[in-house]
C-alpha atoms as a PDB file:
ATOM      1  CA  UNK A   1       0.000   0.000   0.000  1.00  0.00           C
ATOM      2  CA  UNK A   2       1.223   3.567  -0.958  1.00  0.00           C
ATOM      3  CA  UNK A   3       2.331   5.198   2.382  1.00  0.00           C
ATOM      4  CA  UNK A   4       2.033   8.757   1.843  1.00  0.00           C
ATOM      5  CA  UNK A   5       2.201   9.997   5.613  1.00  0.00           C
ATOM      6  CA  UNK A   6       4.584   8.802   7.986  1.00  0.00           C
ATOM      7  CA  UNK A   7       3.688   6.161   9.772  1.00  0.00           C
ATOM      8  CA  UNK A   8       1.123   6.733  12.807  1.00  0.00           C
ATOM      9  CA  UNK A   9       2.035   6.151  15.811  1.00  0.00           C
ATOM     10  CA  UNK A  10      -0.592   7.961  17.759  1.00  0.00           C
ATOM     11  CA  UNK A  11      -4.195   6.658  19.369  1.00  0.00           C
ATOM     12  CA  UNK A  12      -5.854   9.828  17.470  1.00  0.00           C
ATOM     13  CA  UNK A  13      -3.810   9.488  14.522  1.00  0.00           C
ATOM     14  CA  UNK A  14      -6.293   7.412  12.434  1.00  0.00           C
ATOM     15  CA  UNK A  15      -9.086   9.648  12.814  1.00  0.00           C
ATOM     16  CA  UNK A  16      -7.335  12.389  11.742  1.00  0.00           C
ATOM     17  CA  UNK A  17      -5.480  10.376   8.784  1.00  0.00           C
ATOM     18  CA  UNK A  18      -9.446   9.513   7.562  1.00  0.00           C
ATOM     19  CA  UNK A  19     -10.368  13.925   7.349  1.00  0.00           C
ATOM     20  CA  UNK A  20      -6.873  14.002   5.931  1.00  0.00           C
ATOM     21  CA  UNK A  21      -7.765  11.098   2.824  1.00  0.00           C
ATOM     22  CA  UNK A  22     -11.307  12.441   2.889  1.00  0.00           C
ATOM     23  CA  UNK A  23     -10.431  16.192   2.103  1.00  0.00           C
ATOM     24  CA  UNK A  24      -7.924  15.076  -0.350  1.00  0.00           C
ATOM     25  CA  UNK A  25     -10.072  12.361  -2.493  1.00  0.00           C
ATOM     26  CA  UNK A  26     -12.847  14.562  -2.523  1.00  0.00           C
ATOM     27  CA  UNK A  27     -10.331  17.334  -3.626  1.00  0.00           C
ATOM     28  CA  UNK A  28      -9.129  15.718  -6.408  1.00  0.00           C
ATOM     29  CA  UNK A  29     -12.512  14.393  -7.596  1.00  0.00           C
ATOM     30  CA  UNK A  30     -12.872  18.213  -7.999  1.00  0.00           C
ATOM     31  CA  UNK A  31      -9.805  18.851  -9.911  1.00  0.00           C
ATOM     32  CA  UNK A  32     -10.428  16.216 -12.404  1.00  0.00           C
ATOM     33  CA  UNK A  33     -14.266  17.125 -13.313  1.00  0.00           C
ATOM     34  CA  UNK A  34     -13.523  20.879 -13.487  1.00  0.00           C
ATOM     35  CA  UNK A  35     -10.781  20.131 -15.686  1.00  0.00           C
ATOM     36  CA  UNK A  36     -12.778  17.321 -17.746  1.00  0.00           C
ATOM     37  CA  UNK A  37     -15.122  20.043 -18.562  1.00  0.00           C
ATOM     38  CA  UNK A  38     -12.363  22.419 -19.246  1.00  0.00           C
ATOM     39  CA  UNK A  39     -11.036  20.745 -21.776  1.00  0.00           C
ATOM     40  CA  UNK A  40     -14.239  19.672 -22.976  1.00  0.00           C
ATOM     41  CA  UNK A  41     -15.824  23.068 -23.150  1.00  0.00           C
ATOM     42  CA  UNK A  42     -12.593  24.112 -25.035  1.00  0.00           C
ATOM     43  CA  UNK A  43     -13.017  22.002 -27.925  1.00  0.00           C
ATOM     44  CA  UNK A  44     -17.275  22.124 -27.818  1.00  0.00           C
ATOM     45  CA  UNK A  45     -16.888  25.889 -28.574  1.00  0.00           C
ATOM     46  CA  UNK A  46     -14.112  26.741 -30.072  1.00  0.00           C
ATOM     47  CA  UNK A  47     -13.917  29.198 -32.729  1.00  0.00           C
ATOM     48  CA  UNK A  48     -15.171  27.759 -36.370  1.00  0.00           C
ATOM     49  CA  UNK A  49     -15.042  29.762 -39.338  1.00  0.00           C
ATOM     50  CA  UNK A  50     -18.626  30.738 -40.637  1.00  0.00           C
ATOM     51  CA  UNK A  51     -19.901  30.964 -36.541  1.00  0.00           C
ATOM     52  CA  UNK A  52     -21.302  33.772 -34.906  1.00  0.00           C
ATOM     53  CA  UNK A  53     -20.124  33.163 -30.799  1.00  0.00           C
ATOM     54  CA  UNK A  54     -23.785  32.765 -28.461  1.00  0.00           C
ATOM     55  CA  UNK A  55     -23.618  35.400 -25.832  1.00  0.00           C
ATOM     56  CA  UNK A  56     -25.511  34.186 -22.333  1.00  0.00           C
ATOM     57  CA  UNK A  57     -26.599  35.443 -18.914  1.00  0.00           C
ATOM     58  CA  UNK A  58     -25.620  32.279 -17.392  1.00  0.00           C
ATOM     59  CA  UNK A  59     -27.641  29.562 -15.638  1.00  0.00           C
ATOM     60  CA  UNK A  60     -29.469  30.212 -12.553  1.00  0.00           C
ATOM     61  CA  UNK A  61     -29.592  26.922 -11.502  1.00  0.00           C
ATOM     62  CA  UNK A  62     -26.346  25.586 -12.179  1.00  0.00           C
ATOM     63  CA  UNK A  63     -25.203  28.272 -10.450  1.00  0.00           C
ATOM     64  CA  UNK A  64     -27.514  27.639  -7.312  1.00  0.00           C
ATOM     65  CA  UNK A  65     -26.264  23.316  -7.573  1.00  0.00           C
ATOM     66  CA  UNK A  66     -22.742  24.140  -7.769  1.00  0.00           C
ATOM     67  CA  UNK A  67     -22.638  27.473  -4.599  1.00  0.00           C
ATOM     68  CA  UNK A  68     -25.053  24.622  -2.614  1.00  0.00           C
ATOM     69  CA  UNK A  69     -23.156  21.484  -3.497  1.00  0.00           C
ATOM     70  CA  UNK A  70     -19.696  22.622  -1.904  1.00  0.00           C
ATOM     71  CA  UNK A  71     -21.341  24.753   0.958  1.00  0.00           C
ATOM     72  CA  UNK A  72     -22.962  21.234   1.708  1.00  0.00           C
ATOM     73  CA  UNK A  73     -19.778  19.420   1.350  1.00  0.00           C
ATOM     74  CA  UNK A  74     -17.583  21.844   3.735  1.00  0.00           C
ATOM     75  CA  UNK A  75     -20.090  21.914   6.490  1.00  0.00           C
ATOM     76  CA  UNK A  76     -20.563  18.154   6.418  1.00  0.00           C
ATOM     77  CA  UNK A  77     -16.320  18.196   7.034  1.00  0.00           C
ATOM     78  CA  UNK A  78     -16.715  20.517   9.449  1.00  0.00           C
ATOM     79  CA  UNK A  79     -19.131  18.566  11.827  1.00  0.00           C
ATOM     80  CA  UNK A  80     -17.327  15.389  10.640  1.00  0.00           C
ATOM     81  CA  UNK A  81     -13.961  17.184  12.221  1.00  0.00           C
ATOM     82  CA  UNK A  82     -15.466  18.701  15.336  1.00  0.00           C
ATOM     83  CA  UNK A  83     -15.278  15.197  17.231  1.00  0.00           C
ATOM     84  CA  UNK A  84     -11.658  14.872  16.105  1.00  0.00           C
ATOM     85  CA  UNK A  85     -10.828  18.314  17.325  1.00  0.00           C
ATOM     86  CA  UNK A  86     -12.297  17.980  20.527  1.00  0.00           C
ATOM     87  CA  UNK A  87     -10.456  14.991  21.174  1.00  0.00           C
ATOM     88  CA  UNK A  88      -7.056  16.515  20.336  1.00  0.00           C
ATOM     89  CA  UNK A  89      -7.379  20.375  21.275  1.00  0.00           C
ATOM     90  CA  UNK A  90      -9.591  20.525  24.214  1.00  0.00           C
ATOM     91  CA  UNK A  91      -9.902  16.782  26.222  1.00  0.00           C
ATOM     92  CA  UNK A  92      -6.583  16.075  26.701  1.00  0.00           C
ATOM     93  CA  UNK A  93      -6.700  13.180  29.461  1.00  0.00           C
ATOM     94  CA  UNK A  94      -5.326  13.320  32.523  1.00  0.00           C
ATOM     95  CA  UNK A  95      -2.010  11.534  33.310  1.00  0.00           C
ATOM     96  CA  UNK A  96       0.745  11.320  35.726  1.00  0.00           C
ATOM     97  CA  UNK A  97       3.455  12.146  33.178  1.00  0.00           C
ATOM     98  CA  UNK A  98       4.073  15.907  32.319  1.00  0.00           C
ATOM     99  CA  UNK A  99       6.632  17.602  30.924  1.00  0.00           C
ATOM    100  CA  UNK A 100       7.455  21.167  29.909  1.00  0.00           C
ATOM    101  CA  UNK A 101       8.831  22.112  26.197  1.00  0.00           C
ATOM    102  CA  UNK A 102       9.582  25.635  25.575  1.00  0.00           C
ATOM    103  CA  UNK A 103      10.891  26.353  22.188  1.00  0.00           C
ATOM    104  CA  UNK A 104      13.853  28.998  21.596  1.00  0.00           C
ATOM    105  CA  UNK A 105      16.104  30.196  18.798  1.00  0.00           C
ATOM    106  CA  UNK A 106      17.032  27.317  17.798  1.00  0.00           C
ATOM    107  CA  UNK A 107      16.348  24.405  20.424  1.00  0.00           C
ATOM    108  CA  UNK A 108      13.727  22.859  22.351  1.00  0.00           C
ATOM    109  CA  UNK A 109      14.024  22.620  26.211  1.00  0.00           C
ATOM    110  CA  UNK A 110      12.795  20.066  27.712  1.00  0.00           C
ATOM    111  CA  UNK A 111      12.037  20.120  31.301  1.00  0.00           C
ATOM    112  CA  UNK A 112      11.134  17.191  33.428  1.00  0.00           C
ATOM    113  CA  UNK A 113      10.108  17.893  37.071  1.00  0.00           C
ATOM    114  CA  UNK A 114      11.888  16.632  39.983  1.00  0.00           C
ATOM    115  CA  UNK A 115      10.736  14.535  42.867  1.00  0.00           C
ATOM    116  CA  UNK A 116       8.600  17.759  43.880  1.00  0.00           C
ATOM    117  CA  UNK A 117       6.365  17.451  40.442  1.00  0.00           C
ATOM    118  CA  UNK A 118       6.869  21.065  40.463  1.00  0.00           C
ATOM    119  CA  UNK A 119       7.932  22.970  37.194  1.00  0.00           C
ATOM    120  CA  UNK A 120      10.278  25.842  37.660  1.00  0.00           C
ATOM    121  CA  UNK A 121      12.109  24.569  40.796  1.00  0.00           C
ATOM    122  CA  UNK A 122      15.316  23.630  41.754  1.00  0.00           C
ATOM    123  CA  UNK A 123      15.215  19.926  41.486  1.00  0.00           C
ATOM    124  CA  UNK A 124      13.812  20.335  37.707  1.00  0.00           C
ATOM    125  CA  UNK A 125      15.684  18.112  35.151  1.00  0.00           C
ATOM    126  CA  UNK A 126      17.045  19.723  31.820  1.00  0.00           C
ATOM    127  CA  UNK A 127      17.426  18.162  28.345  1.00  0.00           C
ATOM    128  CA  UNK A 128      17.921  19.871  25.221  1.00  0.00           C
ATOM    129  CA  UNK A 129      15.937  18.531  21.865  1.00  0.00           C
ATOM    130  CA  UNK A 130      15.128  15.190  23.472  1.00  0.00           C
ATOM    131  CA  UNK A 131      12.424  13.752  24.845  1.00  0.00           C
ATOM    132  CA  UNK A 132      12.029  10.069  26.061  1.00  0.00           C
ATOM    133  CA  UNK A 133       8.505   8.903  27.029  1.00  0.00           C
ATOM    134  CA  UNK A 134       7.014   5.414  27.281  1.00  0.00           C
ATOM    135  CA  UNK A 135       5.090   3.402  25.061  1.00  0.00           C
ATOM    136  CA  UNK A 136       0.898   3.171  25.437  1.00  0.00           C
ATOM    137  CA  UNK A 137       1.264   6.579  27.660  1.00  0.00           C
ATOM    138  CA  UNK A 138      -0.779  10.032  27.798  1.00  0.00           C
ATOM    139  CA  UNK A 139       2.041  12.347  27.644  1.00  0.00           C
ATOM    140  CA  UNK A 140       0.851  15.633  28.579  1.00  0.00           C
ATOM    141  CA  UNK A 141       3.083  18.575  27.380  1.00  0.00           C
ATOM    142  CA  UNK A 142       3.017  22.240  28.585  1.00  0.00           C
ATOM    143  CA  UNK A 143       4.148  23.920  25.671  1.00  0.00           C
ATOM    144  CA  UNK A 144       6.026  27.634  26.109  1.00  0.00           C
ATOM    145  CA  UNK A 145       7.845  29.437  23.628  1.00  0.00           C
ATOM    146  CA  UNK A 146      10.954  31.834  24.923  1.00  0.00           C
ATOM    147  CA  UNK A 147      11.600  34.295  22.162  1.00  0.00           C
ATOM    148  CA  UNK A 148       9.331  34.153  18.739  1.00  0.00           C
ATOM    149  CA  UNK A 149       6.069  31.460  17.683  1.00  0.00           C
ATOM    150  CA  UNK A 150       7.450  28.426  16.914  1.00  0.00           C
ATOM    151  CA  UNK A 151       6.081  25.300  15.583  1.00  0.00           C
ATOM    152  CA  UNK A 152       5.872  21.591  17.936  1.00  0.00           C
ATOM    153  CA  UNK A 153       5.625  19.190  15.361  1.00  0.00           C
ATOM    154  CA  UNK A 154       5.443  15.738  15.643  1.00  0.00           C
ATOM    155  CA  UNK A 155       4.584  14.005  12.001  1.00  0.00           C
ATOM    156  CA  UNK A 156       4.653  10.330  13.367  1.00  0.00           C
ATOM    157  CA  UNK A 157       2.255  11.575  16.443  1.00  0.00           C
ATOM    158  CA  UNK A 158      -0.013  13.677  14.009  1.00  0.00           C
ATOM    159  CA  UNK A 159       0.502  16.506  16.416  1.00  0.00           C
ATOM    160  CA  UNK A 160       1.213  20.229  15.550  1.00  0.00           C
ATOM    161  CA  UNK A 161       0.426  23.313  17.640  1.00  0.00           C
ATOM    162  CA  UNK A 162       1.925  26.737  17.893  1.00  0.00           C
ATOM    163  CA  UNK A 163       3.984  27.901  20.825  1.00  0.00           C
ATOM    164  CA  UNK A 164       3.089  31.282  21.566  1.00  0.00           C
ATOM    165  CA  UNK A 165       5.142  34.223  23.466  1.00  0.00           C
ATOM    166  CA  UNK A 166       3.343  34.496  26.920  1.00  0.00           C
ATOM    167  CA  UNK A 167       1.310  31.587  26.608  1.00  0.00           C
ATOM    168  CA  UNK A 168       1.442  28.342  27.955  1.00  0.00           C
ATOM    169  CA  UNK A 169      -0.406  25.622  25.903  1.00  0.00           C
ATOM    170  CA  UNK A 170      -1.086  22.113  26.854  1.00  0.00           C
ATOM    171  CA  UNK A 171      -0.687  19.666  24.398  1.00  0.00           C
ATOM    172  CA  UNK A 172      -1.033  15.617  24.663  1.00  0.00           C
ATOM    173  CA  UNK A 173      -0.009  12.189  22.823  1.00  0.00           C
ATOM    174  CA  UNK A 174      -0.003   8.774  23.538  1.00  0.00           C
ATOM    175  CA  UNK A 175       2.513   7.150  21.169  1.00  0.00           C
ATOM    176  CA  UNK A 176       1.733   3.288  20.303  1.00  0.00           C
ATOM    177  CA  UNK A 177       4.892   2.209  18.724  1.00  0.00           C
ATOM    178  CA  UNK A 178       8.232   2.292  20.251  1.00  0.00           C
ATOM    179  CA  UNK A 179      10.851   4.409  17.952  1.00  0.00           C
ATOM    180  CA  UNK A 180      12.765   7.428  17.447  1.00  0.00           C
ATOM    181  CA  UNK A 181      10.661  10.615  15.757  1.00  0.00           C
ATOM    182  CA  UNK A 182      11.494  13.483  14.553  1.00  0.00           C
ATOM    183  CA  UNK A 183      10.481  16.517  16.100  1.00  0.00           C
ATOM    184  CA  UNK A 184      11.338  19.775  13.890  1.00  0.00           C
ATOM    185  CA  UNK A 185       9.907  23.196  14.125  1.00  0.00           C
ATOM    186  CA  UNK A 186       7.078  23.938  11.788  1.00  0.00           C
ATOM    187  CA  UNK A 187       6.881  27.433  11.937  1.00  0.00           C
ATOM    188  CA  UNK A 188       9.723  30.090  10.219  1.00  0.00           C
ATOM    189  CA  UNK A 189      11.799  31.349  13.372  1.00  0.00           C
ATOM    190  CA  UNK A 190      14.739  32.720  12.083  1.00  0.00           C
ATOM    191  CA  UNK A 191      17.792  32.241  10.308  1.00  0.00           C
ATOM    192  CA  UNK A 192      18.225  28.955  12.302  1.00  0.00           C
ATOM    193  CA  UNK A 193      15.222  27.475  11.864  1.00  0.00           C
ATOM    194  CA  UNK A 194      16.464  25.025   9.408  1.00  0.00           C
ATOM    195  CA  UNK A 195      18.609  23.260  12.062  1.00  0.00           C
ATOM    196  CA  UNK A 196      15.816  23.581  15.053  1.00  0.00           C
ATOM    197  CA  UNK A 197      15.394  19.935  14.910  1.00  0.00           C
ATOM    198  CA  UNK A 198      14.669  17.779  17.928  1.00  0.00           C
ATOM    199  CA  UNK A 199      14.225  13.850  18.714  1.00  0.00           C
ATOM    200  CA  UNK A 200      11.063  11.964  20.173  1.00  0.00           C
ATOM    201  CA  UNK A 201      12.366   8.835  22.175  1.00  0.00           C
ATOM    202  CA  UNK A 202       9.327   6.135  22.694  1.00  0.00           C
ATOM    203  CA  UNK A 203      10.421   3.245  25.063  1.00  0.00           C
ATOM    204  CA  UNK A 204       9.303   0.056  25.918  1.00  0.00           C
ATOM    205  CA  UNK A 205       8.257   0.318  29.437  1.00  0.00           C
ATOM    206  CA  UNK A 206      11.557  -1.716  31.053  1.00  0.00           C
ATOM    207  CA  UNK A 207      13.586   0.727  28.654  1.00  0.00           C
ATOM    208  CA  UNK A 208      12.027   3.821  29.752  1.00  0.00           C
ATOM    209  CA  UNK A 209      12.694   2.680  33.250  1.00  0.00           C
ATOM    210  CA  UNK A 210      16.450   2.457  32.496  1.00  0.00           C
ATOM    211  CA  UNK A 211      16.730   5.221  30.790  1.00  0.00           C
ATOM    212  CA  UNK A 212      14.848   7.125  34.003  1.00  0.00           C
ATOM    213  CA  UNK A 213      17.284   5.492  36.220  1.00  0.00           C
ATOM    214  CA  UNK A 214      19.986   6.606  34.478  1.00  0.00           C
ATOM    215  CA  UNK A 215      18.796   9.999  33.698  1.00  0.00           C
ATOM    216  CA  UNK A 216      16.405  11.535  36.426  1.00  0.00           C
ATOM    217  CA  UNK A 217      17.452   9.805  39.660  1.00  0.00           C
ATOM    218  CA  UNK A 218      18.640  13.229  41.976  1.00  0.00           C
ATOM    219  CA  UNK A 219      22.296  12.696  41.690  1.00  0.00           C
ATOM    220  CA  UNK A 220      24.010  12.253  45.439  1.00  0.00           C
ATOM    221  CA  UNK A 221      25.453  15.172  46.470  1.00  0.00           C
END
């Protein structure tokens, strides 16, 4: 089968894969009638020697099918995508496992909290343009952005969302497939944006561990 996406590796990634094949077959339905009739209005009245060109007003009702038909068609998406939305943009569920992500010229923070589960203290843990989570796990992400809007964007998680100056946005995935994603910045930033490229780390549960002991175990002082 002809992948054109990267592969999903999110729970809401299928629904929003369907909108996504949806939109574009019905797009491209469009393109090939309207250029069908192009074409075949091109050759049907062309200029002939010997006739006079039939001047019109136009078609009331053709004009009424075709304003209704695609008026129909977009609000029929839009309550289609409203479910899909919701689920991604304003439910996000609630989970043990937060982290903070604030994007800068060029980098992304990450921030995981210390034994305090307190962001913005002294015990907070600091990684920059990685992010390990576990497998079949809400991730919850409070998204902050340091300098200009940049873009979180995580293809393989069919996530994307500003971050905003002055705002702090929460943002959620529960990746399905163990891996390594990428995670660039979607947005123009600056001169480095090219190079403002991070990595999404999804672990099997024992790795994650590991990786946890080694990584966010308070140090001895």
């Amino acid at each position: 089968m002809l992948q054109w996406l990267p592969e999903d590796v999110s729970t809401f990634g299928p629904q929003i894969d369907s909108l996504f094949y949806l939109i574009y077959y019905i797009t491209a339905a469009t393109f090939i009638i309207v250029t069908a009739l192009m074409v075949l209005f091109l050759i049907m009245y062309r200029a002939r020697e010997g006739q006079r060109a039939t001047y019109t007003h136009g078609n009331t009702t053709l004009e009424i099918v075709w304003t209704i038909v695609p008026a129909a068609i977009l609000i029929v998406l839009s309550f289609m995508s409203v479910s899909t939305w919701a689920t991604v943009k304003r439910s996000a569920p609630e989970s043990d496992f937060e982290l903070q992500v604030t994007a800068k010229q060029f980098n992304w923070e990450v921030v995981y909290p210390g034994p305090d589960r307190q962001f913005g203290t002294q015990d907070d843990l600091k990684f920059d343009n990685d992010l390990h989570v576990p497998v079949n796990k809400v991730v919850r992400i409070h998204l902050l952005a340091a300098d200009v809007i940049h873009s979180f964007f995580l293809p393989n998680l069919r996530l994307k969302q500003d971050a905003v100056p002055g705002r702090n946005i929460l943002v959620w995935f529960e990746a399905t497939k163990p891996g390594k994603y990428e995670l660039p910045c979607a947005e123009l930033c600056g001169f480095g944006h090219s190079g403002m490229r991070g990595w999404l780390y999804v672990h099997t549960p024992e790795e994650y561990k590991t990786w946890a002991d080694e990584n966010l175990t308070p140090k001895p002082q």
